[in-house]
N, C-alpha and C. Protein backbone atom coordinates (compact mmCIF):
# COMPACT_ATOMS: atom_id res chain seq x y z
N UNK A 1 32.33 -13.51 -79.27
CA UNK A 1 31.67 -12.22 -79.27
C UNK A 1 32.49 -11.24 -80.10
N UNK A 2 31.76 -10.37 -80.85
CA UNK A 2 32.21 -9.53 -82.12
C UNK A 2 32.19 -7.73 -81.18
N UNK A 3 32.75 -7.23 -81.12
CA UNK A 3 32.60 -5.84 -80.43
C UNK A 3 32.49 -4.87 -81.94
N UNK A 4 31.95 -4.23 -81.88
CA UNK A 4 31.99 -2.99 -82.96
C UNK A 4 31.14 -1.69 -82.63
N UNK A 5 32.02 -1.16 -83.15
CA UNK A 5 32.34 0.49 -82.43
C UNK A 5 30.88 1.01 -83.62
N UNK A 6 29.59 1.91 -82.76
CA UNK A 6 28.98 2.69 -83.70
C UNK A 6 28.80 3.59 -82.90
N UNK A 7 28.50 5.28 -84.05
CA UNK A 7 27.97 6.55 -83.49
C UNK A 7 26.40 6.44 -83.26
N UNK A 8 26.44 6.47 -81.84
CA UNK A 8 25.36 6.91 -81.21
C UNK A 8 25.46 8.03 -80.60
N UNK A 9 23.98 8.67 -80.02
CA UNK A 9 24.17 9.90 -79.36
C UNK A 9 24.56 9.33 -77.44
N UNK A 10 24.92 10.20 -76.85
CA UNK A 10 25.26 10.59 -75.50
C UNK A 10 24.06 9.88 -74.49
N UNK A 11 24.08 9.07 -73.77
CA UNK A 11 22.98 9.53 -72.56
C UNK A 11 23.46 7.97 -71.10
N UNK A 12 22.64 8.58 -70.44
CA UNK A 12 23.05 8.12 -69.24
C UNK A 12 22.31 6.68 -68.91
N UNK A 13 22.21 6.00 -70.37
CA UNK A 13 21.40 4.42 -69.92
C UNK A 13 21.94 3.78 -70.97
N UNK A 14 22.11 2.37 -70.12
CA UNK A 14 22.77 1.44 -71.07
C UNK A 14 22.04 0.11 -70.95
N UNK A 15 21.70 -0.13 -72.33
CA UNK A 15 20.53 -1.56 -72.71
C UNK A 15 21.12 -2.42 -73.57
N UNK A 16 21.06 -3.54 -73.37
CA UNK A 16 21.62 -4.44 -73.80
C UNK A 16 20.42 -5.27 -74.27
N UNK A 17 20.73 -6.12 -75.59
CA UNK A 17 19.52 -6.94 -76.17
C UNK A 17 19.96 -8.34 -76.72
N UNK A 18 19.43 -9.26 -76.01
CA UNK A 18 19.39 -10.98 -76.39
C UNK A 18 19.08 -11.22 -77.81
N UNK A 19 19.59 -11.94 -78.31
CA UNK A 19 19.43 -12.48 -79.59
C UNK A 19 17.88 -13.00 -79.60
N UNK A 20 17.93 -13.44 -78.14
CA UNK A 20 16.21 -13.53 -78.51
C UNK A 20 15.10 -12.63 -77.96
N UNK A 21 15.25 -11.40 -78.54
CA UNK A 21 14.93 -10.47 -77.96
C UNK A 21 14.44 -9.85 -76.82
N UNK A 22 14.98 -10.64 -75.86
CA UNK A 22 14.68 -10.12 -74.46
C UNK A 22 15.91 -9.05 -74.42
N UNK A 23 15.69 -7.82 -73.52
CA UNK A 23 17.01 -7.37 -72.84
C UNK A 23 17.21 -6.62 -72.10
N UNK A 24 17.58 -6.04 -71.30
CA UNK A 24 17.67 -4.95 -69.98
C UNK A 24 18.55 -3.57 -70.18
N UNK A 25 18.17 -2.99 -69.36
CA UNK A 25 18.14 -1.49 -69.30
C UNK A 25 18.74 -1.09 -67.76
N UNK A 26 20.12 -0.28 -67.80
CA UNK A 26 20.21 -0.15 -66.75
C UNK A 26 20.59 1.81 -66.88
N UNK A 27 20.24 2.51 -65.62
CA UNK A 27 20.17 3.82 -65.98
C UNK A 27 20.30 4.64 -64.42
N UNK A 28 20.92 5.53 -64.16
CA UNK A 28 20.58 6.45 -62.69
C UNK A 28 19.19 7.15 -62.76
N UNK A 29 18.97 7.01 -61.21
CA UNK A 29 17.47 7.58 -60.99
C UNK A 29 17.64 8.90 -61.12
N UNK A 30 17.17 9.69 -61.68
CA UNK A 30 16.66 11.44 -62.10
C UNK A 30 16.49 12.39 -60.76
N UNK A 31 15.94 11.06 -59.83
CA UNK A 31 15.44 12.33 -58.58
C UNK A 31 16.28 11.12 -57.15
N UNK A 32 16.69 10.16 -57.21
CA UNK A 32 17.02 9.55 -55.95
C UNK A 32 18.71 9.00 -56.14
N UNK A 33 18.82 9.19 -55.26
CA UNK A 33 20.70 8.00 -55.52
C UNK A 33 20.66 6.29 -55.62
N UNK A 34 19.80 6.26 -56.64
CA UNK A 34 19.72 4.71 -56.77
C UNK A 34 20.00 4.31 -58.41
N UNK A 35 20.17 2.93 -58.54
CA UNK A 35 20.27 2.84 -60.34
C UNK A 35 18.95 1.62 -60.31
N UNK A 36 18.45 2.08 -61.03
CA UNK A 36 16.97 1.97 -61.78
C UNK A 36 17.34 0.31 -62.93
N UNK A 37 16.89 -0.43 -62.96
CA UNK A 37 16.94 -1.46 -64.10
C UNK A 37 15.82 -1.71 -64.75
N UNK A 38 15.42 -1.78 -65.43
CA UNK A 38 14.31 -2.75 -66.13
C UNK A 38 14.79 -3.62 -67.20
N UNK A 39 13.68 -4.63 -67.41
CA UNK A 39 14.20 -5.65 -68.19
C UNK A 39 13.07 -6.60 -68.60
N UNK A 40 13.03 -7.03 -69.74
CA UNK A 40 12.08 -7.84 -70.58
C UNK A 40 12.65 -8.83 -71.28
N UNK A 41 12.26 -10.35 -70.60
CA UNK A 41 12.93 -11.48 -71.45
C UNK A 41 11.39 -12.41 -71.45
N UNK A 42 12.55 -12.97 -72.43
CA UNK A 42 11.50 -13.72 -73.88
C UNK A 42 11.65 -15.27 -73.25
N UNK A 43 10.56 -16.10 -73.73
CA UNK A 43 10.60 -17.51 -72.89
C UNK A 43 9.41 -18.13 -73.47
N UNK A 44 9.77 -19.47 -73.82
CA UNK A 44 8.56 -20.43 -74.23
C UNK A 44 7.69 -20.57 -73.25
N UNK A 45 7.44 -20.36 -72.18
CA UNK A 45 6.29 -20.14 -71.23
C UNK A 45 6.99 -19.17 -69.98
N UNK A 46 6.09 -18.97 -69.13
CA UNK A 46 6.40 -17.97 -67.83
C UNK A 46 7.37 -18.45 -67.11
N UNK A 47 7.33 -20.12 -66.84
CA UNK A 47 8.72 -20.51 -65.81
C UNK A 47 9.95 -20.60 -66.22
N UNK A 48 10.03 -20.56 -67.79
CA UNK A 48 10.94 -20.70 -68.56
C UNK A 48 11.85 -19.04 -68.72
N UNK A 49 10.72 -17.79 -69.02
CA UNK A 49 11.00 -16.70 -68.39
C UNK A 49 11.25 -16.46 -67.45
N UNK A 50 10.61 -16.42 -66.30
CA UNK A 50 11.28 -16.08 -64.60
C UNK A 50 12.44 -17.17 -64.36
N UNK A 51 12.96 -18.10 -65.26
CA UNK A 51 14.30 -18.97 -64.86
C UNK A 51 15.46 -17.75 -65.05
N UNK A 52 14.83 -17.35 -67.05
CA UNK A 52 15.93 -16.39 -67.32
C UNK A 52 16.01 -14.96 -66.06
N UNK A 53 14.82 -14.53 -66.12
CA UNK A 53 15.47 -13.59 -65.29
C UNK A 53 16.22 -13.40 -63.87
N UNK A 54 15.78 -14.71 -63.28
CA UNK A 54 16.93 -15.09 -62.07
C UNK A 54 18.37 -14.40 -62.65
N UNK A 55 18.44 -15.42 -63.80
CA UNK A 55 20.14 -15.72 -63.86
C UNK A 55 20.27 -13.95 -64.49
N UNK A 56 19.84 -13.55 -65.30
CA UNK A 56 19.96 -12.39 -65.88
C UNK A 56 20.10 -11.39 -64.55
N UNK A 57 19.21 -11.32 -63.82
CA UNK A 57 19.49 -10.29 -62.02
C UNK A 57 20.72 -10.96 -61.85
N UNK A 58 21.03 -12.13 -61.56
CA UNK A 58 21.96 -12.45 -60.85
C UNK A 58 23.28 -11.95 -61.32
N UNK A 59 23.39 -12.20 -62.95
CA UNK A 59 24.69 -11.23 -63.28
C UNK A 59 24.51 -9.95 -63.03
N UNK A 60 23.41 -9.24 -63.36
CA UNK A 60 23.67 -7.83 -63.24
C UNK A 60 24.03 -7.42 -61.90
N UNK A 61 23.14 -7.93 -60.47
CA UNK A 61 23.89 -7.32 -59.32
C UNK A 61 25.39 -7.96 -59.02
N UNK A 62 25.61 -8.98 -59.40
CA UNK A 62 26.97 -9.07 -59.41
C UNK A 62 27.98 -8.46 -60.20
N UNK A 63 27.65 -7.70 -60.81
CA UNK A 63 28.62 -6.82 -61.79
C UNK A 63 28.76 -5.36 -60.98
N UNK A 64 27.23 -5.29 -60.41
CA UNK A 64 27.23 -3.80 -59.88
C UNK A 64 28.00 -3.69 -58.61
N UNK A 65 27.79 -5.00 -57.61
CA UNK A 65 28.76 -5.13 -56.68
C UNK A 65 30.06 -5.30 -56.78
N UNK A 66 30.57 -5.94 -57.89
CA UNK A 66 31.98 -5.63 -58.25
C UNK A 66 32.89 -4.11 -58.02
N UNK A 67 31.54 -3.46 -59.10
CA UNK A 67 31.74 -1.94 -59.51
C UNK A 67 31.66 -1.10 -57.99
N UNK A 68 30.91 -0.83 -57.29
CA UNK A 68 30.81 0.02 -56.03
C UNK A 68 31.54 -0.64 -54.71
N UNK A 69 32.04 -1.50 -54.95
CA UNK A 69 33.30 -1.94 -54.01
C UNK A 69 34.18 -1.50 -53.89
C-alpha cells in the first residue's frame, strides 16, 4: 500500500474506495449521537456482493470497537 498526502477540503466524513469500485462512507449523525455508514460494493452477482459486505461490516465495526474502548 502507497499512502500519499493530497489537499482536500475539511469535513466530517471519511470514504474509502475499492479498486473495484465499491466503497464506504463513514460520517457522525447531524441530529443523533450515532456514526452513520453507508456503503456500495461491486460483485459478479448478489451473493458474491452480500459475501463482500459481511467481511467489509465486519472490519469496519471492529475498528470502531477498537476506537471507543
Amino acid at each position: 500500500k502507497r499512502a500519499e498526502i493530497i489537499d482536500i477540503p475539511q469535513s466530517d466524513v471519511l470514504k474509502c474506495f475499492f479498486r473495484d469500485g465499491s466503497w464506504y462512507a463513514i460520517r457522525p449523525s447531524g441530529t443523533e449521537p450515532k456514526i452513520k455508514i453507508y456503503m456500495s460494493l461491486v460483485g459478479e452477482d448478489r451473493a458474491e456482493a452480500e459475501e463482500k459486505l459481511g467481511r467489509v461490516k465486519s472490519v469496519i465495526f471492529e475498528k470502531i470497537e477498537q476506537v471507543i474502548k
